[in-house]
C-alpha atoms as a PDB file:
ATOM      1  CA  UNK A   1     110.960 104.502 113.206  1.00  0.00           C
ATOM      2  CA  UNK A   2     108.615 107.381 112.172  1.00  0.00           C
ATOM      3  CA  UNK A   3     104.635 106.642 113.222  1.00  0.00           C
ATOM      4  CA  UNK A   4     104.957 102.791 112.859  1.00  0.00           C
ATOM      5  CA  UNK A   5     106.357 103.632 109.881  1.00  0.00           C
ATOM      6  CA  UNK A   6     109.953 102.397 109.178  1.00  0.00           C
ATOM      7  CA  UNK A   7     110.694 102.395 105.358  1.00  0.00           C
ATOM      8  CA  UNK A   8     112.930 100.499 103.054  1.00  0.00           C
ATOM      9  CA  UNK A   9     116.679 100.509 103.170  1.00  0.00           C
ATOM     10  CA  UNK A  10     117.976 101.163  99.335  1.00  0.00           C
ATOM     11  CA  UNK A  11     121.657 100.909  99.793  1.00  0.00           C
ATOM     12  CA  UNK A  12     122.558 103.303 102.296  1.00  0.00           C
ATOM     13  CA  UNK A  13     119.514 105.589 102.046  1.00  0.00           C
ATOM     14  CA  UNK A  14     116.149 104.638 103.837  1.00  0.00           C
ATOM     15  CA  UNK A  15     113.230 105.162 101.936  1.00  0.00           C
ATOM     16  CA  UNK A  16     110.227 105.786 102.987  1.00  0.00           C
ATOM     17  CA  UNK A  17     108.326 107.072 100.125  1.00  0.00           C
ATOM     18  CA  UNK A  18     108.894 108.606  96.669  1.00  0.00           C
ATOM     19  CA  UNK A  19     106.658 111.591  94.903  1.00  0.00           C
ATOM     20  CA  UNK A  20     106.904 113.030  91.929  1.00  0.00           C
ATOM     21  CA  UNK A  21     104.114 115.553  90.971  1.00  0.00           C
ATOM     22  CA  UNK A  22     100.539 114.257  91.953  1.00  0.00           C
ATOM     23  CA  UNK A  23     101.847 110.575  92.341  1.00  0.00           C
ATOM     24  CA  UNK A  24     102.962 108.838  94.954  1.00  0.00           C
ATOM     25  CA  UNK A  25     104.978 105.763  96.116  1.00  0.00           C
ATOM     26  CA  UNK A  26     104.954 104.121  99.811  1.00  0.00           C
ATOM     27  CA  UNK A  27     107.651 101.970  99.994  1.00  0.00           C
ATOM     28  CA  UNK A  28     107.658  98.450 102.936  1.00  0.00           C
ATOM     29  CA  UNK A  29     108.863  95.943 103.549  1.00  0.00           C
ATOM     30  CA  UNK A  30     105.733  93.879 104.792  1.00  0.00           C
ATOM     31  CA  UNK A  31     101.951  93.045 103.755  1.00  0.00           C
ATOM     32  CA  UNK A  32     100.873  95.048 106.963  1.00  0.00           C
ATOM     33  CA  UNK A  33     103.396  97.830 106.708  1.00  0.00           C
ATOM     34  CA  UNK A  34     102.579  98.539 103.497  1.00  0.00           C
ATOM     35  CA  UNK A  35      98.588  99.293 105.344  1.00  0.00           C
ATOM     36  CA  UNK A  36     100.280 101.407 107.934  1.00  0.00           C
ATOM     37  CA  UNK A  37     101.341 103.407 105.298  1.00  0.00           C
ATOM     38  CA  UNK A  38      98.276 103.285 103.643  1.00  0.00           C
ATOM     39  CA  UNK A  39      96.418 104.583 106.965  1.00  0.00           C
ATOM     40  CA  UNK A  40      99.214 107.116 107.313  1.00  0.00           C
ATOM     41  CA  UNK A  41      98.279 108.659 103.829  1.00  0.00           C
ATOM     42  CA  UNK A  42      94.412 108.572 104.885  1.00  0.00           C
ATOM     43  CA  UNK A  43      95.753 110.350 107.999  1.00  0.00           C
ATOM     44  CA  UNK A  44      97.999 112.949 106.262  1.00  0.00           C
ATOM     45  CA  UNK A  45      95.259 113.951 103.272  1.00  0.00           C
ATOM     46  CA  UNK A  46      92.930 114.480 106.294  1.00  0.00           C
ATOM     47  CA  UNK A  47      94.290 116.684 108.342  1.00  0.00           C
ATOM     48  CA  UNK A  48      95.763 118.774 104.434  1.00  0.00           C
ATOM     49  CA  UNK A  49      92.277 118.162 103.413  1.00  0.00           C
ATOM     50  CA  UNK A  50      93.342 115.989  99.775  1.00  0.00           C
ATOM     51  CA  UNK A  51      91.148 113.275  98.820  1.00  0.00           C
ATOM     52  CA  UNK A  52      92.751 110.018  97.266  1.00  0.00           C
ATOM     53  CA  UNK A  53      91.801 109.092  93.740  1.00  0.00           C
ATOM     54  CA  UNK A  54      91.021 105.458  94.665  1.00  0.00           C
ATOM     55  CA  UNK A  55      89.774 104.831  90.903  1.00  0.00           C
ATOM     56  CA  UNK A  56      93.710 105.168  89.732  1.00  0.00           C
ATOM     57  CA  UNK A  57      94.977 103.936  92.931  1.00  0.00           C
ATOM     58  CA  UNK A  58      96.566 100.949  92.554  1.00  0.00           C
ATOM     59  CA  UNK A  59      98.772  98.558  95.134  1.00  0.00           C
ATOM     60  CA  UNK A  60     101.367  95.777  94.472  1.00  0.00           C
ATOM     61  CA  UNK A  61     104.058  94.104  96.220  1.00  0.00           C
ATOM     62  CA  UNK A  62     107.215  92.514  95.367  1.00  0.00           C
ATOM     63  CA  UNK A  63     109.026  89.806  96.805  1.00  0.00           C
ATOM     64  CA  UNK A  64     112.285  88.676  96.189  1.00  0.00           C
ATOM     65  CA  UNK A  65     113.151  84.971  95.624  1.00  0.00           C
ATOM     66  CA  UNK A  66     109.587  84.634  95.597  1.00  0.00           C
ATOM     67  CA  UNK A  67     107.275  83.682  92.875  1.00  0.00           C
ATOM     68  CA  UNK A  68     104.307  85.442  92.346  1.00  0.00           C
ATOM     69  CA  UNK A  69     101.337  84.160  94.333  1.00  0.00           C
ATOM     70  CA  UNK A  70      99.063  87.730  93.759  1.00  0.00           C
ATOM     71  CA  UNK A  71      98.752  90.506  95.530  1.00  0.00           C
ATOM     72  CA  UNK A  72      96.785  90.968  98.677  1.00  0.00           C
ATOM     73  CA  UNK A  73      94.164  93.597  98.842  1.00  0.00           C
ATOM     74  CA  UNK A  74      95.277  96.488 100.505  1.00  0.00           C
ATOM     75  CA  UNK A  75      92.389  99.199 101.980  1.00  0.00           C
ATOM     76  CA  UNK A  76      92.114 103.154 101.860  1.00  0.00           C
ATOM     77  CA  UNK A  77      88.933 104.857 103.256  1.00  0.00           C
ATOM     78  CA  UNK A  78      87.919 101.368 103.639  1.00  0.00           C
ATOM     79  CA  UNK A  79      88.026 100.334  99.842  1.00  0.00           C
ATOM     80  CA  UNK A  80      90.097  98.090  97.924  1.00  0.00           C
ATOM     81  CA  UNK A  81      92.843  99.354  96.031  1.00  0.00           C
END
């Protein structure tokens, strides 16, 4: 476990997130992990000084075996993404 943080297991790799040039994935397996990481991204641009884009931000979960019952709202710097 890495700062509450535990990740996704993909086979045999554990993911925790996945980047690719200014974009960003943050990959959990719960409602409430997925905020952790959320918070942990707040935390990481702050002390790096990067701001979020929260106008392109977007947040949505899957579920397997589940049908879809909408996402939840998920917060960064205390707005709705």
């Amino acid at each position: 476990m890495t700062n509450g943080f535990d990740g996704v297991y993909v086979g045999m790799l554990k993911l925790f997130a996945l980047s690719y040039a200014d974009d960003i994935v943050i990959l959990r397996e719960s409602e409430t992990g997925l905020q952790t990481g959320l918070y942990i991204l707040e935390c990481f641009c702050e002390i790096w000084k990067l701001k979020v884009n929260i106008n392109t931000t977007n947040a949505m979960m899957f579920k397997k075996g589940c049908r879809n019952r909408g996402n939840p709202l998920f917060y960064i710097y205390t707005r709705a993404v």
